[in-house]
PDB file of N, CA and C in Angstrom:
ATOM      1  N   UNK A   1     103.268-189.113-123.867  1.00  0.00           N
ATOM      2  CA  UNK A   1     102.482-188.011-123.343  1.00  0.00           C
ATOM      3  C   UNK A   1     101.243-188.538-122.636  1.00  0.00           C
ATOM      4  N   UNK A   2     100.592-189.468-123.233  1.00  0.00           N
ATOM      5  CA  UNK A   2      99.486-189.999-122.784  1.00  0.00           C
ATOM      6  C   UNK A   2      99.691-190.722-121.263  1.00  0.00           C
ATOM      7  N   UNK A   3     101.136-190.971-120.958  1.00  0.00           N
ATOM      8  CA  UNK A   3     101.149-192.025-119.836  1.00  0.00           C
ATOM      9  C   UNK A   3     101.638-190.634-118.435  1.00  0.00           C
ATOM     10  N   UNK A   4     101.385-189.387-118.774  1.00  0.00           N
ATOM     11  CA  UNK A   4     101.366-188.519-118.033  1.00  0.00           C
ATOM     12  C   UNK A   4      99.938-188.139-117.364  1.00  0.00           C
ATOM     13  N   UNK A   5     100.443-187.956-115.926  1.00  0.00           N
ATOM     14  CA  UNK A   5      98.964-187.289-115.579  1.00  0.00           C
ATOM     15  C   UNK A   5      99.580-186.338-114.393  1.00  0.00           C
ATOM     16  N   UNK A   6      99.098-185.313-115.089  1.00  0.00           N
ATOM     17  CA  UNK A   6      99.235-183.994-114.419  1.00  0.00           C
ATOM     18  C   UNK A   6     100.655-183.749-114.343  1.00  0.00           C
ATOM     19  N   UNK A   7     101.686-183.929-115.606  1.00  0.00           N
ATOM     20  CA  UNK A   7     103.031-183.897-115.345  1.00  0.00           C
ATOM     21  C   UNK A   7     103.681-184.442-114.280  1.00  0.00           C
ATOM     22  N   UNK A   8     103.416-185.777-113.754  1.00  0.00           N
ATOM     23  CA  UNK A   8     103.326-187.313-113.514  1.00  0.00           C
ATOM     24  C   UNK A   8     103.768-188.322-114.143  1.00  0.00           C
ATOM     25  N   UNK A   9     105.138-189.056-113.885  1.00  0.00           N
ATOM     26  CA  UNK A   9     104.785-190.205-114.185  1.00  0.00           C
ATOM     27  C   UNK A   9     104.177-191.684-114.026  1.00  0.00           C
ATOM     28  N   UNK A  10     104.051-192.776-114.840  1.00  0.00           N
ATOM     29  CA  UNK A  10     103.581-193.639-113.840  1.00  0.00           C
ATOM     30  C   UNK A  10     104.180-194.309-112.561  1.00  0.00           C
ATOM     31  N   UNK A  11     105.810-194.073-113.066  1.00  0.00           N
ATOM     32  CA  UNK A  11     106.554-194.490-111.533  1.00  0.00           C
ATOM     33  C   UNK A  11     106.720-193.106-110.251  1.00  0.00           C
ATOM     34  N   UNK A  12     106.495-192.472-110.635  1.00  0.00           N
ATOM     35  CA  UNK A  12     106.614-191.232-109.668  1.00  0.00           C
ATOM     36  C   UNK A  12     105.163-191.191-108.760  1.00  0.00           C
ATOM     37  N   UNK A  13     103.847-191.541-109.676  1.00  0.00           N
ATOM     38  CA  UNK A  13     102.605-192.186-109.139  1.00  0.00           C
ATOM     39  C   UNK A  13     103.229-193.461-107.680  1.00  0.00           C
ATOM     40  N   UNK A  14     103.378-194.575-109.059  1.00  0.00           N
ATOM     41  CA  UNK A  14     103.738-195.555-107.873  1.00  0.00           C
ATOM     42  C   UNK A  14     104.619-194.699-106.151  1.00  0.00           C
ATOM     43  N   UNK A  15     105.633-194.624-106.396  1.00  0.00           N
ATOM     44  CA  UNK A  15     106.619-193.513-105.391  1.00  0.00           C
ATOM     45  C   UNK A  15     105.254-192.722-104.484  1.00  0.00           C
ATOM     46  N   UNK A  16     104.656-192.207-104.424  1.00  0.00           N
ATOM     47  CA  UNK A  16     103.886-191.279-103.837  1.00  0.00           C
ATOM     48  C   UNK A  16     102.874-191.922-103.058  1.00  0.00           C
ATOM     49  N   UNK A  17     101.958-192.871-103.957  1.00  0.00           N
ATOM     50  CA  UNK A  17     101.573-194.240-103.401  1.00  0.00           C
ATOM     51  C   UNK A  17     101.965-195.095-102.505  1.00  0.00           C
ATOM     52  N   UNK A  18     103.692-195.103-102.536  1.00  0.00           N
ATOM     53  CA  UNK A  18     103.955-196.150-101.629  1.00  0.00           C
ATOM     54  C   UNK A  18     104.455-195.496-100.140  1.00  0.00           C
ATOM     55  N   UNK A  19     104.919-193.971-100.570  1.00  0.00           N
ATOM     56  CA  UNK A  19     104.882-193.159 -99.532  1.00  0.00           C
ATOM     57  C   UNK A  19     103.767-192.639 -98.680  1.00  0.00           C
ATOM     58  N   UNK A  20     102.895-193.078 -98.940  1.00  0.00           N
ATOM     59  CA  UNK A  20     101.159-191.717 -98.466  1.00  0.00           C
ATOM     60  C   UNK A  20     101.294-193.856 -97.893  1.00  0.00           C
ATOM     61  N   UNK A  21     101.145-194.545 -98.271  1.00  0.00           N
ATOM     62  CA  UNK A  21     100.929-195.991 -97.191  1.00  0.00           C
ATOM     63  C   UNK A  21     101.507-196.417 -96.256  1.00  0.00           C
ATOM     64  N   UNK A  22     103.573-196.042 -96.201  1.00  0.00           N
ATOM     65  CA  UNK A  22     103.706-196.356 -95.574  1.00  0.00           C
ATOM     66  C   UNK A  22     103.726-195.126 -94.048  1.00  0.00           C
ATOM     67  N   UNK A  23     103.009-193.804 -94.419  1.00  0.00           N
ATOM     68  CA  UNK A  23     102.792-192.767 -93.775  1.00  0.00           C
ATOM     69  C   UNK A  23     101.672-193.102 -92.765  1.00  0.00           C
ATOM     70  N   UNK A  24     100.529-193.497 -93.645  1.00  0.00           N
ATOM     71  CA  UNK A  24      99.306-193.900 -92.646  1.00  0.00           C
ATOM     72  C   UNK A  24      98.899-194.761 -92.750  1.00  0.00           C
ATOM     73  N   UNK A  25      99.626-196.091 -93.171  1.00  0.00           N
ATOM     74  CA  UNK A  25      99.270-197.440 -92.824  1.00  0.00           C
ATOM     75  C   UNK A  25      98.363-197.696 -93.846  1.00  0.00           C
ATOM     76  N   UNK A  26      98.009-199.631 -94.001  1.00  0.00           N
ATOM     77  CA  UNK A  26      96.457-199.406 -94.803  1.00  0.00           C
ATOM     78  C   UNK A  26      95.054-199.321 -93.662  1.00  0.00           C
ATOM     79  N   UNK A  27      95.307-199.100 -92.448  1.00  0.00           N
ATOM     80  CA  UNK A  27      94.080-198.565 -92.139  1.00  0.00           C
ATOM     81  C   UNK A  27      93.620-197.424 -92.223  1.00  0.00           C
ATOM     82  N   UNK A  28      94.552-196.995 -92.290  1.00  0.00           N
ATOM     83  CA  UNK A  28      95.113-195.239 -92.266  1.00  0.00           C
ATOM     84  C   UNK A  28      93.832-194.532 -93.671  1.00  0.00           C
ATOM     85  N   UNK A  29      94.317-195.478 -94.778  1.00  0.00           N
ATOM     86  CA  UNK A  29      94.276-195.042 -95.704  1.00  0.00           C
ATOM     87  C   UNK A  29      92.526-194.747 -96.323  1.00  0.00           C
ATOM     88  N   UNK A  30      91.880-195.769 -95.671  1.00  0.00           N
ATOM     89  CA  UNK A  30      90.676-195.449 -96.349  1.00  0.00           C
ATOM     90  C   UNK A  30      90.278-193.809 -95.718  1.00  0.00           C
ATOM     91  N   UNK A  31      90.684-193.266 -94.722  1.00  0.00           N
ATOM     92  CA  UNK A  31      89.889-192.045 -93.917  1.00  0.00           C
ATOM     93  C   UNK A  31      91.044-190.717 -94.554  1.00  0.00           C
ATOM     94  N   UNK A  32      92.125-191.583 -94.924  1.00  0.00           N
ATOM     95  CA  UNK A  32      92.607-190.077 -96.343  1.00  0.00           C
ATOM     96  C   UNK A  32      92.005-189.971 -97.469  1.00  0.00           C
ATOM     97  N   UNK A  33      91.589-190.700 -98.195  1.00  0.00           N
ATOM     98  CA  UNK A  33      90.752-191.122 -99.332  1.00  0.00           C
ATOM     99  C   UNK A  33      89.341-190.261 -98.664  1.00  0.00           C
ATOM    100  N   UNK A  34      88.914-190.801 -98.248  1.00  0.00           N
ATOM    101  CA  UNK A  34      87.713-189.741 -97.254  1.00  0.00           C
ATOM    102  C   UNK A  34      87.497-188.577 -97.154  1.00  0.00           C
ATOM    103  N   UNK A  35      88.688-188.154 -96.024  1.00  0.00           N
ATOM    104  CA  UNK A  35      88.953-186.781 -96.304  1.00  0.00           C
ATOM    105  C   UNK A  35      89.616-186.102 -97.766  1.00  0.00           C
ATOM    106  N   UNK A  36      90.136-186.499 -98.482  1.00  0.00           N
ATOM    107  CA  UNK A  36      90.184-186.166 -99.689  1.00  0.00           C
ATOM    108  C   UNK A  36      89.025-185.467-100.455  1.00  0.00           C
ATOM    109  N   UNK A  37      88.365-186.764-100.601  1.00  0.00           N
ATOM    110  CA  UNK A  37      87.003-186.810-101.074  1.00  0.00           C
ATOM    111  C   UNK A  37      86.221-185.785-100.486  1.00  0.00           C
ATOM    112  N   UNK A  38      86.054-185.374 -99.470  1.00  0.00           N
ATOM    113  CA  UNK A  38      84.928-184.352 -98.443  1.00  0.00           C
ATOM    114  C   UNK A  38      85.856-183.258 -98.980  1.00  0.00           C
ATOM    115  N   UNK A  39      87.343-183.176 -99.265  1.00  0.00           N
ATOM    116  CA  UNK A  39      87.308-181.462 -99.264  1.00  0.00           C
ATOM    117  C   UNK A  39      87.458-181.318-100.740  1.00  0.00           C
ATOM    118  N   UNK A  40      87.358-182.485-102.200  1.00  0.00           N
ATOM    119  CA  UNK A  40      87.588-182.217-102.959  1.00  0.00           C
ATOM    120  C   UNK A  40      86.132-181.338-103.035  1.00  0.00           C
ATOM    121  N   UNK A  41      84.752-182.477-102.353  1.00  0.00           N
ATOM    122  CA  UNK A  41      83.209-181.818-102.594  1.00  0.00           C
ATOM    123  C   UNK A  41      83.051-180.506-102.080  1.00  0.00           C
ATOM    124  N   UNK A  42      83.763-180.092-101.373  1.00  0.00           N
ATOM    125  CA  UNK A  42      83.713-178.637-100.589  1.00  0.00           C
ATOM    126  C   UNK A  42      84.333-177.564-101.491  1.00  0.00           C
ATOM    127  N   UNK A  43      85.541-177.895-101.921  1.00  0.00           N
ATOM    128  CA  UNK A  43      85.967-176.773-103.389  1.00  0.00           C
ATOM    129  C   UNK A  43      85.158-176.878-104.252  1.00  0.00           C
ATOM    130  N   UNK A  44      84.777-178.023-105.238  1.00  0.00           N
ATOM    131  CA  UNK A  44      83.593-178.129-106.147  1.00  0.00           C
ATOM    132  C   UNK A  44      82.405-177.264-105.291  1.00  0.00           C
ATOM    133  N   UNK A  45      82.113-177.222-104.450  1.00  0.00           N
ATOM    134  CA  UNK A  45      80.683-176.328-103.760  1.00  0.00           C
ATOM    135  C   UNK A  45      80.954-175.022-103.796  1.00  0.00           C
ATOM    136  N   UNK A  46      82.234-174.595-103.299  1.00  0.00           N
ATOM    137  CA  UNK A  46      82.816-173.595-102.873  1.00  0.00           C
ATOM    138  C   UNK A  46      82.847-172.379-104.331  1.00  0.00           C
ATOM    139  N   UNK A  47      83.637-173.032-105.262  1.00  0.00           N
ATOM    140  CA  UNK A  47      83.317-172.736-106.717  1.00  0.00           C
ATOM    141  C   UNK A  47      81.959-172.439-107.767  1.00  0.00           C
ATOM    142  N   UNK A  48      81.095-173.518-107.429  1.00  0.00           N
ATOM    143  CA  UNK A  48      79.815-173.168-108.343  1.00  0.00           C
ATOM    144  C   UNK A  48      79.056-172.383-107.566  1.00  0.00           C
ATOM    145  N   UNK A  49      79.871-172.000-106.029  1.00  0.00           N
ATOM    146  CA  UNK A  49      78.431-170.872-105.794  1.00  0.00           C
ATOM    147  C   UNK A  49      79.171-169.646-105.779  1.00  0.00           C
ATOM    148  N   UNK A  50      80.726-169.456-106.192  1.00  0.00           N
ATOM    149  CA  UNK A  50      81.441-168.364-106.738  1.00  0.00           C
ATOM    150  C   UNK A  50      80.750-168.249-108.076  1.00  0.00           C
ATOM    151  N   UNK A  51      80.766-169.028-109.212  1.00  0.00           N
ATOM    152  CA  UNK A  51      80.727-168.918-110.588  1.00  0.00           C
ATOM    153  C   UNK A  51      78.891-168.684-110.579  1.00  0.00           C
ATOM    154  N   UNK A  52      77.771-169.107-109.600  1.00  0.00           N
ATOM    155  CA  UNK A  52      76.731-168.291-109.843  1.00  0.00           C
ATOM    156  C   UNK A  52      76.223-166.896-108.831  1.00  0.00           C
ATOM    157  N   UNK A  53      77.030-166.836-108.149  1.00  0.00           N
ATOM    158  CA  UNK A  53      77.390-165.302-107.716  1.00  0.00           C
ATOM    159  C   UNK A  53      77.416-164.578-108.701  1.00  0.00           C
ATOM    160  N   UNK A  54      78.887-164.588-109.464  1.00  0.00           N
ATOM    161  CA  UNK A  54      79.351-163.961-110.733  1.00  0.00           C
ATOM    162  C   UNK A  54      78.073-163.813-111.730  1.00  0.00           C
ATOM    163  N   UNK A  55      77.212-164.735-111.863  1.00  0.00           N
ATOM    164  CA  UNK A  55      76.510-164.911-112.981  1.00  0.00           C
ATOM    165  C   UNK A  55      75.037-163.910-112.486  1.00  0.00           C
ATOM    166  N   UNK A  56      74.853-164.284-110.994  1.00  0.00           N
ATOM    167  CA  UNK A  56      74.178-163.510-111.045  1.00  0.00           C
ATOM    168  C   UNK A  56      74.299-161.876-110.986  1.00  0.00           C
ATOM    169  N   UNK A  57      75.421-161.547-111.020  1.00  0.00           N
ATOM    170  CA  UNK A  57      75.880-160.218-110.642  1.00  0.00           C
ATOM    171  C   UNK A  57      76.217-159.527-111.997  1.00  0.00           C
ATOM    172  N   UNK A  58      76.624-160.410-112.891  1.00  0.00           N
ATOM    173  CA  UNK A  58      76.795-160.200-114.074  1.00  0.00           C
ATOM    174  C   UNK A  58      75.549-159.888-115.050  1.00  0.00           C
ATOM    175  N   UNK A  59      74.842-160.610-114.530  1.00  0.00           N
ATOM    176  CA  UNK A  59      73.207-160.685-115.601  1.00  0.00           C
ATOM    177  C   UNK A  59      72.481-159.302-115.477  1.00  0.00           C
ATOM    178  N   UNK A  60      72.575-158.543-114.352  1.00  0.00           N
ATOM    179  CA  UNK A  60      72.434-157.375-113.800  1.00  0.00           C
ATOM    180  C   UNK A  60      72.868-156.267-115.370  1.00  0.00           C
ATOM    181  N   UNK A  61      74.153-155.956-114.905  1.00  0.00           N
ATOM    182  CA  UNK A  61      74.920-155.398-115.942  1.00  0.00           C
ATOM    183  C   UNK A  61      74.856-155.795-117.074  1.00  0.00           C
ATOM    184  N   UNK A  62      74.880-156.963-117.613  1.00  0.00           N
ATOM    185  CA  UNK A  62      74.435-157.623-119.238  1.00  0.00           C
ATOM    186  C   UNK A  62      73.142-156.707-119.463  1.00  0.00           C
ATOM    187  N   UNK A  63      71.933-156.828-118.770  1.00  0.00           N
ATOM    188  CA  UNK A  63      70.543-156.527-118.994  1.00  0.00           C
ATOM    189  C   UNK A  63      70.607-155.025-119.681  1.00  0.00           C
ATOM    190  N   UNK A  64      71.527-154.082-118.858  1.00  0.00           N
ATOM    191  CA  UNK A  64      71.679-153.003-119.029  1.00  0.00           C
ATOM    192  C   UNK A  64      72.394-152.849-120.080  1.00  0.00           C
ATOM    193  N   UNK A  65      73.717-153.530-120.405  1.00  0.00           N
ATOM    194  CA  UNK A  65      74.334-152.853-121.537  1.00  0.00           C
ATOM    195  C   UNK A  65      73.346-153.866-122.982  1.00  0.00           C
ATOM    196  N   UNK A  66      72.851-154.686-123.006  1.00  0.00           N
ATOM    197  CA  UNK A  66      71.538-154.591-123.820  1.00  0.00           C
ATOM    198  C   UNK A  66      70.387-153.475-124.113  1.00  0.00           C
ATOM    199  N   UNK A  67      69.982-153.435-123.270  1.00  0.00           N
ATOM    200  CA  UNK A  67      69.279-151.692-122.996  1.00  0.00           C
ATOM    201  C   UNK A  67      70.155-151.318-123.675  1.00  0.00           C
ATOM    202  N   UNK A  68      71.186-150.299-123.262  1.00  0.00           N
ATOM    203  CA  UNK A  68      72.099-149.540-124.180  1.00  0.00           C
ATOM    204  C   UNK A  68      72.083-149.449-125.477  1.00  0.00           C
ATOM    205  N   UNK A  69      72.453-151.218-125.891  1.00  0.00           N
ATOM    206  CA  UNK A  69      72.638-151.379-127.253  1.00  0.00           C
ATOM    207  C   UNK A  69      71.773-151.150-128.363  1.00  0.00           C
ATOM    208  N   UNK A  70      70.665-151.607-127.978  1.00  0.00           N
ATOM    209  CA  UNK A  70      69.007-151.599-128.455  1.00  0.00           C
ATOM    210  C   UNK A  70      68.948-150.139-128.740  1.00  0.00           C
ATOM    211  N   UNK A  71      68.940-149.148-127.644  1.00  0.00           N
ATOM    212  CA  UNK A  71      69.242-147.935-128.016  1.00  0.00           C
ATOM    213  C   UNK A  71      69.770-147.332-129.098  1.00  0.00           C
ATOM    214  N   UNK A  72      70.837-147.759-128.884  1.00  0.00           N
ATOM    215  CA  UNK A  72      71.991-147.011-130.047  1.00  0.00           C
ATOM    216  C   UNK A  72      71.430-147.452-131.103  1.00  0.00           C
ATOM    217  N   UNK A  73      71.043-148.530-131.529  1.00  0.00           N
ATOM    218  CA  UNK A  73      71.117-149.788-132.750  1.00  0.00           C
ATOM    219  C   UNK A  73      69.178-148.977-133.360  1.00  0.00           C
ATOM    220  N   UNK A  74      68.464-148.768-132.629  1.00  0.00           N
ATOM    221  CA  UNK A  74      67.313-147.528-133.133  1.00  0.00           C
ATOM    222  C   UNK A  74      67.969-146.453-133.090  1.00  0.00           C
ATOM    223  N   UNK A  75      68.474-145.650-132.549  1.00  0.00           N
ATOM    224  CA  UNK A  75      68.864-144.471-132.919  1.00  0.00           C
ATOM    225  C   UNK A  75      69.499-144.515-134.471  1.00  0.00           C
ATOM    226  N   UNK A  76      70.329-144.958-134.212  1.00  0.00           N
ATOM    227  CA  UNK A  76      71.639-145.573-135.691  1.00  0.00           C
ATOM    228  C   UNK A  76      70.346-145.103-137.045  1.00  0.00           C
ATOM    229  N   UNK A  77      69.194-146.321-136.866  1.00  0.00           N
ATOM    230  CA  UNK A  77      68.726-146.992-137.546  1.00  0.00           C
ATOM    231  C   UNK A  77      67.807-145.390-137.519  1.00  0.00           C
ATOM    232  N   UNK A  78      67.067-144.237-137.184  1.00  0.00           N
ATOM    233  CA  UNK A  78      66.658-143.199-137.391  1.00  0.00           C
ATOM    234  C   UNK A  78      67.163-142.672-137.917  1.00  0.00           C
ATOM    235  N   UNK A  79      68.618-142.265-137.572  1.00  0.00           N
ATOM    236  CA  UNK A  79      69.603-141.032-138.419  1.00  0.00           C
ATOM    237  C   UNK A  79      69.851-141.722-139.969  1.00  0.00           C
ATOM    238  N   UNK A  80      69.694-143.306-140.100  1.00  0.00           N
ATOM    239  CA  UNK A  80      70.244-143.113-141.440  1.00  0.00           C
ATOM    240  C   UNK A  80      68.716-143.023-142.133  1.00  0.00           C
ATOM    241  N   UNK A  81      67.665-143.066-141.483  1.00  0.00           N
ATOM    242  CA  UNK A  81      66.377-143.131-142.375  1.00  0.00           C
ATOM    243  C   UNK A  81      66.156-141.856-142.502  1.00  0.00           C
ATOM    244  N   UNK A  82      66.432-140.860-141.737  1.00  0.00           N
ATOM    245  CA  UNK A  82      66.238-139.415-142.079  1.00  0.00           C
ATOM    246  C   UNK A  82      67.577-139.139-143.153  1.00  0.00           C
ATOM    247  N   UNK A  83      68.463-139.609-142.961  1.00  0.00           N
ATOM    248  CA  UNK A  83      69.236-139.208-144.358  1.00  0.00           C
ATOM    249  C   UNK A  83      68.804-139.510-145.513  1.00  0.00           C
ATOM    250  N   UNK A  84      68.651-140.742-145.592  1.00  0.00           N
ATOM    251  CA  UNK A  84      68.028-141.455-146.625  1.00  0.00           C
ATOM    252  C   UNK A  84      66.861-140.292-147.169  1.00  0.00           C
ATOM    253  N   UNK A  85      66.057-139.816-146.135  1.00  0.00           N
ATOM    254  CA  UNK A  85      65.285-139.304-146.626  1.00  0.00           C
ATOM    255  C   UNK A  85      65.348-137.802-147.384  1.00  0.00           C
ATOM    256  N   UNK A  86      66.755-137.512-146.562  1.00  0.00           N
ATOM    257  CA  UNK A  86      66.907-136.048-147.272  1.00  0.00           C
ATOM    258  C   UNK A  86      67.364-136.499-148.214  1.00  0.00           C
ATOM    259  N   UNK A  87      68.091-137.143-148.394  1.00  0.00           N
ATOM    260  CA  UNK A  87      68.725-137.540-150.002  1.00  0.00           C
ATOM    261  C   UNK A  87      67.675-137.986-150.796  1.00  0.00           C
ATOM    262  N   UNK A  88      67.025-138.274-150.599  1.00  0.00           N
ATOM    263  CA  UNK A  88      65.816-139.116-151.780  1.00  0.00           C
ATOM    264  C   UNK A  88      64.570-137.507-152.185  1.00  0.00           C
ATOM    265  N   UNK A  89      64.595-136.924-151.567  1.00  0.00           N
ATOM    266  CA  UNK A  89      63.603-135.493-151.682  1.00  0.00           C
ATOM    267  C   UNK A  89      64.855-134.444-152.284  1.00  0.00           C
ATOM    268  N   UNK A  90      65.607-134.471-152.157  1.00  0.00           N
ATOM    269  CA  UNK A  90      66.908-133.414-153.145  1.00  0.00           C
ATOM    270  C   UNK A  90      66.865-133.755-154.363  1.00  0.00           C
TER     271      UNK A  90
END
């Protein structure tokens, strides 16, 4: 299991390797590696400013259903102190 990567083996690695070289040569190869690299950094960018979009859009709505809760959670906390209280004066 360990000699898997990404449901990969290591000869199916090799195979892919020797195909992507003899595709674009080894000069070829450092400016795929390159471009690789530039669009892996562009999804990684592309993503954390999706995931703080979300966060900030989210924090919005969190704030509020806090509000809410706080609410309820004193209210709650009134109705049983007025019971309490009718029961304790009966």
């Amino acid at each position: 299991m360990a000699s898997h990567f990404l449901f990969i083996s290591g000869g199916e690695i090799i195979i892919v390797f020797l195909v992507v070289l003899l595709l674009f040569g080894s000069k070829g190869l450092p400016g795929v590696a390159k471009g690789i690299g530039q669009g892996m950094r562009e999804f990684r960018k592309a993503t954390d400013d999706i995931k703080r979009e979300l966060n900030n859009s989210t924090s919005d709505a969190m704030k509020d259903i806090n509000e809410i809760r706080d609410e309820i959670q004193n209210d709650t906390r009134e109705i049983v102190r007025n019971v309490k209280k009718n029961i304790d004066t009966e």
